[in-house]
Protein backbone atom coordinates (compact mmCIF):
# COMPACT_ATOMS: atom_id res chain seq x y z
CA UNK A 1 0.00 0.00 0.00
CA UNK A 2 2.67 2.34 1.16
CA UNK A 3 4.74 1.58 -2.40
CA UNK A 4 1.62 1.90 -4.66
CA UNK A 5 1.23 5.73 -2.70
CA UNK A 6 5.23 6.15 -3.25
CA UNK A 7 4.43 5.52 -6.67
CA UNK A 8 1.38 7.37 -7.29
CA UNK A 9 2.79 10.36 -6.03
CA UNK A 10 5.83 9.89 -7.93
CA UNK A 11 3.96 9.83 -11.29
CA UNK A 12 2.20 12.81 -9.57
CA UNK A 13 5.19 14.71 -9.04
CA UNK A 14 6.67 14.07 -12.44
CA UNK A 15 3.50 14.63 -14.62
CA UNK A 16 3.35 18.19 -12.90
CA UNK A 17 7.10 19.25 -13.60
CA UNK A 18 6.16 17.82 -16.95
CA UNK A 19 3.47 19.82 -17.70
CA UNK A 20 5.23 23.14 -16.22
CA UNK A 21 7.68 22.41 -18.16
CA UNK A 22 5.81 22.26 -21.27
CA UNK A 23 3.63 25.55 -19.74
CA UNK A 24 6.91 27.37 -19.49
CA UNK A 25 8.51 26.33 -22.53
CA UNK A 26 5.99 27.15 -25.18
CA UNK A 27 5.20 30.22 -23.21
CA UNK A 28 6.31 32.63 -25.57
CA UNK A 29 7.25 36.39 -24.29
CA UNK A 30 7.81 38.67 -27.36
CA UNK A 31 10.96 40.93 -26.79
CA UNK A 32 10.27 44.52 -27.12
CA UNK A 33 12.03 44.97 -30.36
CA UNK A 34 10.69 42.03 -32.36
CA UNK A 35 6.82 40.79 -33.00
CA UNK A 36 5.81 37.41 -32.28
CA UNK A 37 3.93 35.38 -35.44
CA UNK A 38 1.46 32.67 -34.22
CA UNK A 39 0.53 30.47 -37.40
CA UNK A 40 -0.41 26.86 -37.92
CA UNK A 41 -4.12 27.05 -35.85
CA UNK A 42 -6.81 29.27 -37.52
CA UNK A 43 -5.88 33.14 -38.10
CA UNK A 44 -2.41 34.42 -37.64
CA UNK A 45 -1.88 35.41 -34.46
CA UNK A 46 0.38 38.84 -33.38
CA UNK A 47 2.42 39.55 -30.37
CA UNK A 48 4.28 42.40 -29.93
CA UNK A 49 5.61 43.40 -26.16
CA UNK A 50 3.56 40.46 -24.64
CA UNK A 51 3.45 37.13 -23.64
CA UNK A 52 0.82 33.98 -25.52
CA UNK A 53 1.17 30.11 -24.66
CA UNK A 54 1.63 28.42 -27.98
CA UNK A 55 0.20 24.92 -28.68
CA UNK A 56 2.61 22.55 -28.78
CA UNK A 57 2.54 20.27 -31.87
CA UNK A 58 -0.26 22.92 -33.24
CA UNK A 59 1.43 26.17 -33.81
CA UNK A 60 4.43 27.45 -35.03
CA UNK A 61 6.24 31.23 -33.85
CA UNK A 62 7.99 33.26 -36.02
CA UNK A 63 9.79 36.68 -35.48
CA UNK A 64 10.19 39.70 -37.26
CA UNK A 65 12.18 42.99 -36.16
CA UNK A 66 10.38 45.98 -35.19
CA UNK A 67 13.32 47.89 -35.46
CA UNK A 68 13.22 50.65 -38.85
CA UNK A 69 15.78 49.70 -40.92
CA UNK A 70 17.80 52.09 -43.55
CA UNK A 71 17.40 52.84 -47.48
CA UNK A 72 18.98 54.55 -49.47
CA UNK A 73 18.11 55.49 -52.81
CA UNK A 74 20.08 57.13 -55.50
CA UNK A 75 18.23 58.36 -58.16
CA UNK A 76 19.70 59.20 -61.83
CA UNK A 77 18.33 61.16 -64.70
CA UNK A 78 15.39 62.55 -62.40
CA UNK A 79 13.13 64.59 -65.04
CA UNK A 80 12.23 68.33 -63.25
CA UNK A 81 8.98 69.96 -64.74
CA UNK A 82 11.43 72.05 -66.79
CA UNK A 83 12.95 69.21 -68.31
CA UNK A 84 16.05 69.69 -66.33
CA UNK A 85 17.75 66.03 -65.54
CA UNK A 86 18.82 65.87 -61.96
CA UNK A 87 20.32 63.19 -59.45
CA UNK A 88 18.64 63.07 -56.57
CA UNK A 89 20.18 60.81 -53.36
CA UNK A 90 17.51 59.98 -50.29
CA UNK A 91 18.22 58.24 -47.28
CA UNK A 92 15.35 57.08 -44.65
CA UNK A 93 14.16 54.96 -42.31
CA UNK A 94 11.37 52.12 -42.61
CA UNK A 95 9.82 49.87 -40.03
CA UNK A 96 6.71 47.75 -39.84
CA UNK A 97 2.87 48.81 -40.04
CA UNK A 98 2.08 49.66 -36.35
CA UNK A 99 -0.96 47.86 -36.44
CA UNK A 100 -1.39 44.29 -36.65
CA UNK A 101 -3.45 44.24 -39.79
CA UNK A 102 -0.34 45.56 -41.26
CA UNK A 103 1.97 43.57 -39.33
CA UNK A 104 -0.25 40.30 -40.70
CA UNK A 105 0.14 41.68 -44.19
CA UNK A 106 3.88 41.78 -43.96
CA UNK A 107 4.53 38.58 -42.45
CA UNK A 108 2.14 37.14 -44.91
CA UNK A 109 5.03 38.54 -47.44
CA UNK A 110 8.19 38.86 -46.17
CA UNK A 111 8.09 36.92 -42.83
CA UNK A 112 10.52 33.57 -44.36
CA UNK A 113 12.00 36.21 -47.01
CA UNK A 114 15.24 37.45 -47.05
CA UNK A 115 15.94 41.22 -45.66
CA UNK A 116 17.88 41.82 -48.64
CA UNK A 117 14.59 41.25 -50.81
CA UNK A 118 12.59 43.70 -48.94
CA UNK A 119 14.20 46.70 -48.80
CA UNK A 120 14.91 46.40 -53.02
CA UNK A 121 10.96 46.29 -53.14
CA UNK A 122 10.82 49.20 -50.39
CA UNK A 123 13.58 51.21 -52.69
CA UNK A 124 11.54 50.46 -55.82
CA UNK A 125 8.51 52.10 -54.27
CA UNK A 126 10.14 54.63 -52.70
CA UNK A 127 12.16 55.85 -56.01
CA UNK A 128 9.28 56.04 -58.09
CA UNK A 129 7.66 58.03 -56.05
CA UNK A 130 11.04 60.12 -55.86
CA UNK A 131 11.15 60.16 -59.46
CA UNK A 132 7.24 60.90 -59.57
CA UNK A 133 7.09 64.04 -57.26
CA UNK A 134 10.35 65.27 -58.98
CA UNK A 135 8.29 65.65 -61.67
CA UNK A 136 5.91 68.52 -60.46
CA UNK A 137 8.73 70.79 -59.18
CA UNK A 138 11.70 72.92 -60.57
CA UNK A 139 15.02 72.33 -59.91
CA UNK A 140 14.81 76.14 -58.15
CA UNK A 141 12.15 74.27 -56.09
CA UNK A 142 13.77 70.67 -55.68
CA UNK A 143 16.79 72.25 -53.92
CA UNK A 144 15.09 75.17 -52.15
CA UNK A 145 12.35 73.14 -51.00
CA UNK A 146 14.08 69.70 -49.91
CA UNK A 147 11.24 68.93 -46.89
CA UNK A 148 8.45 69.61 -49.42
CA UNK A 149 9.76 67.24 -51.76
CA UNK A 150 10.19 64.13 -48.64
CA UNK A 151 7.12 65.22 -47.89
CA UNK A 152 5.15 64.69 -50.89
CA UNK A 153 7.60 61.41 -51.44
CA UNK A 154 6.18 59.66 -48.27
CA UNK A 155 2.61 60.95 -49.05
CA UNK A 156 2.99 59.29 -52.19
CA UNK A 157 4.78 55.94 -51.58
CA UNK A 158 1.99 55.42 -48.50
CA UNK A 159 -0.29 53.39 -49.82
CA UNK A 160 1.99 51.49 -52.05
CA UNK A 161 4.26 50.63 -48.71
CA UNK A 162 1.20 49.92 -46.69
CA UNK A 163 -0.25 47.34 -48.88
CA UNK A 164 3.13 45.23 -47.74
CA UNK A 165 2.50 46.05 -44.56
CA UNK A 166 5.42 48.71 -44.15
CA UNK A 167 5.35 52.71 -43.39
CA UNK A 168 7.85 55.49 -43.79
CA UNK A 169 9.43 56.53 -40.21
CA UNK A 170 11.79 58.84 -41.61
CA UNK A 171 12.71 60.20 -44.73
CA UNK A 172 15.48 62.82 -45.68
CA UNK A 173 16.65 64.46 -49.60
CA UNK A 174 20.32 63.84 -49.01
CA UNK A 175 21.59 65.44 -52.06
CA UNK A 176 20.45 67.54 -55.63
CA UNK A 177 23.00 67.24 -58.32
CA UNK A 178 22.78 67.74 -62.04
CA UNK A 179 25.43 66.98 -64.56
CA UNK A 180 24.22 70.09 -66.90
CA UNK A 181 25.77 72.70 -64.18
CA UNK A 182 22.23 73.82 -64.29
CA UNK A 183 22.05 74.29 -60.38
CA UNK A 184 25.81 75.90 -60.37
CA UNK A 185 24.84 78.58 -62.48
CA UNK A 186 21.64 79.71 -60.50
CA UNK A 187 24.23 79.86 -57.70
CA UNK A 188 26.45 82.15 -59.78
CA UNK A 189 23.52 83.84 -60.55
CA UNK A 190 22.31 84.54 -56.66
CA UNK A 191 26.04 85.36 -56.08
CA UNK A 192 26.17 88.02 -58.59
CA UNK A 193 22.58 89.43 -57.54
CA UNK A 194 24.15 89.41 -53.93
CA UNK A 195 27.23 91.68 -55.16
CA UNK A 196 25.48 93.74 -57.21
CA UNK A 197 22.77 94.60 -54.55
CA UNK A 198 25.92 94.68 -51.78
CA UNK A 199 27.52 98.10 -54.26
CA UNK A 200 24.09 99.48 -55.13
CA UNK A 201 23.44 99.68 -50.81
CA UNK A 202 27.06 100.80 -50.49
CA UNK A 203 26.66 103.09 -53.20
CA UNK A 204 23.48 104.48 -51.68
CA UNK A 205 24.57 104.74 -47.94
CA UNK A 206 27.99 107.01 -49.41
CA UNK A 207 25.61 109.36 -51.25
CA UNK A 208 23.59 109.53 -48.10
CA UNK A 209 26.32 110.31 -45.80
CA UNK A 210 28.13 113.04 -48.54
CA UNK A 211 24.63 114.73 -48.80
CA UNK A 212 24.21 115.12 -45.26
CA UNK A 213 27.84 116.37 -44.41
CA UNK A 214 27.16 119.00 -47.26
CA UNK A 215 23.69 119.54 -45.43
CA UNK A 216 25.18 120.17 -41.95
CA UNK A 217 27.72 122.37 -43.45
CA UNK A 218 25.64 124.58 -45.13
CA UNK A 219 23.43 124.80 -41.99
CA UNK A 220 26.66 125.39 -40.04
CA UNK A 221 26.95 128.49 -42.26
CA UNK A 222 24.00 129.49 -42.01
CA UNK A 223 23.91 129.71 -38.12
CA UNK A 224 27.40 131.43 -38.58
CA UNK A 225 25.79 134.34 -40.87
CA UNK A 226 23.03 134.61 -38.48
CA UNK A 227 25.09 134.66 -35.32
CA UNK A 228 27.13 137.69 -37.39
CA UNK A 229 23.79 139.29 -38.16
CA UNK A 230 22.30 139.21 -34.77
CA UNK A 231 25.20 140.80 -33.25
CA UNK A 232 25.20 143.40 -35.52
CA UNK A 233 21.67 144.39 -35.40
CA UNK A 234 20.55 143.37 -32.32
CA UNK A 235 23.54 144.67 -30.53
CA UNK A 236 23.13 143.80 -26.78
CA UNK A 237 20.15 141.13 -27.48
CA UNK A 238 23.07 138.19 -27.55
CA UNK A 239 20.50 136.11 -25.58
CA UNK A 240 18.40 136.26 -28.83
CA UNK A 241 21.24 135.47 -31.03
CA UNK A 242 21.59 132.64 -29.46
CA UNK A 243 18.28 130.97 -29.02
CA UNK A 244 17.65 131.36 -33.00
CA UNK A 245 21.18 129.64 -33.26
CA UNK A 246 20.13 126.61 -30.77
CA UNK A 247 16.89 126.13 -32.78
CA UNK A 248 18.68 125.94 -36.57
CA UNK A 249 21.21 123.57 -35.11
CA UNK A 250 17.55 121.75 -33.69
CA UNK A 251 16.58 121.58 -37.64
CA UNK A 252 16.67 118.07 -38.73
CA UNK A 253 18.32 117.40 -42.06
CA UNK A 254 16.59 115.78 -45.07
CA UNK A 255 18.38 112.65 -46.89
CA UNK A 256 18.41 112.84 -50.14
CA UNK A 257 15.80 111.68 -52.40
């Protein structure tokens, strides 16, 4: 009796350790930077920064980083909407859908593909939509205007990147070039605009000062003809004389037109 009990709760013992152990190993925790992927029993199944027991023998759990990962894209013969061909270099970041419709739709694509593979289709997207918006500016506006153009890039490529189940988290114009020296001679030409506008104030500001020295010496004379006027007319009235010479030097002087 006593070895049958032994026995009993032996088995006991070891079918509970069993089945924690089974509890705790297919208890799956999903790390903070990764999703968990539940597939193999009805409708994929997402995790991300929690914790769901998988059936053992049932289900299968997949990862994929929630991390944004880089592009870059380098663009040539980029057609402005003058017909100027420019270069244009991006560089961005690009992470999974936050939600987990989208996180469903890109594991349904990419979650046993290689990394490699998805950021070629990402760059695809993303430079014809580069290539697109390019289109509706000028090259004065493609370089001026470098967070207009990202923005109008990530508006565009949206829907196409959210259909795999991706979004834009960053996205910056790196560089505008143009083999033509198209962009080097507007810059010579806002150089020269600079100069010439620098002489013409400098100019301007020289004629300014000359005029008023002239003015002030003129009114300088005048005060002196008045001062010798008023002491010879008004003979002991000097206190006269020289109020009427304290309100000429009060006068303010005109620039020149």
């Amino acid at each position: 009796m006593t070895v049958s009990i032994l026995i009993a709760a032996g088995a006991a013992v070891i079918v509970i350790l069993l089945a924690l152990w089974i509890f705790f190993h297919n208890y799956i925790k999903s790390p903070p930077d990764q999703v968990a992927i539940f597939t193999g029993r009805g409708e994929m199944k997402v995790v991300r920064g929690g914790a769901r027991f998988k059936v053992p023998g049932l289900e299968r759990v997949d990862y994929m980083p929630l991390r944004p990962f880089e592009i870059r894209i380098a663009l040539s013969n980029a057609r402005s909407i003058d017909g100027v061909p420019v270069e244009l270099q991006a560089v961005g970041l690009v992470r999974i859908g936050t939600t987990d419709e989208m996180t469903r739709t890109a594991a349904q694509r990419f979650l046993t593909a290689n990394m490699g593979e998805l950021e070629n289709q990402i760059n695809e997207i993303l430079a014809g939509s580069l290539r697109g918006i390019a289109a509706t500016m000028t090259v004065e506006q493609l370089n001026s205007n470098r967070e207009a153009l990202a923005r109008g890039v990530v508006d565009e490529a949206g829907g196409d990147l959210s259909r795999i189940g991706m979004e834009v988290d960053i996205l910056k114009i790196a560089g505008i070039e143009d083999r033509n020296g198209y962009l080097e001679s507007l810059g010579q030409k806002r150089i020269a605009e600079v100069k010439r506008d620098a002489d013409i104030g400098k100019a301007e500001a020289e004629r300014d000062a000359a005029f008023a020295a002239g003015q002030r010496d003129m009114q300088e004379r005048a005060i002196q003809d008045v001062a010798e006027w008023g002491c010879l007319f008004l003979g002991s009235g000097e206190n006269v004389t020289v109020d009427v010479i304290d309100d000429l030097r009060d006068l303010p002087i005109k620039p020149s037109p």
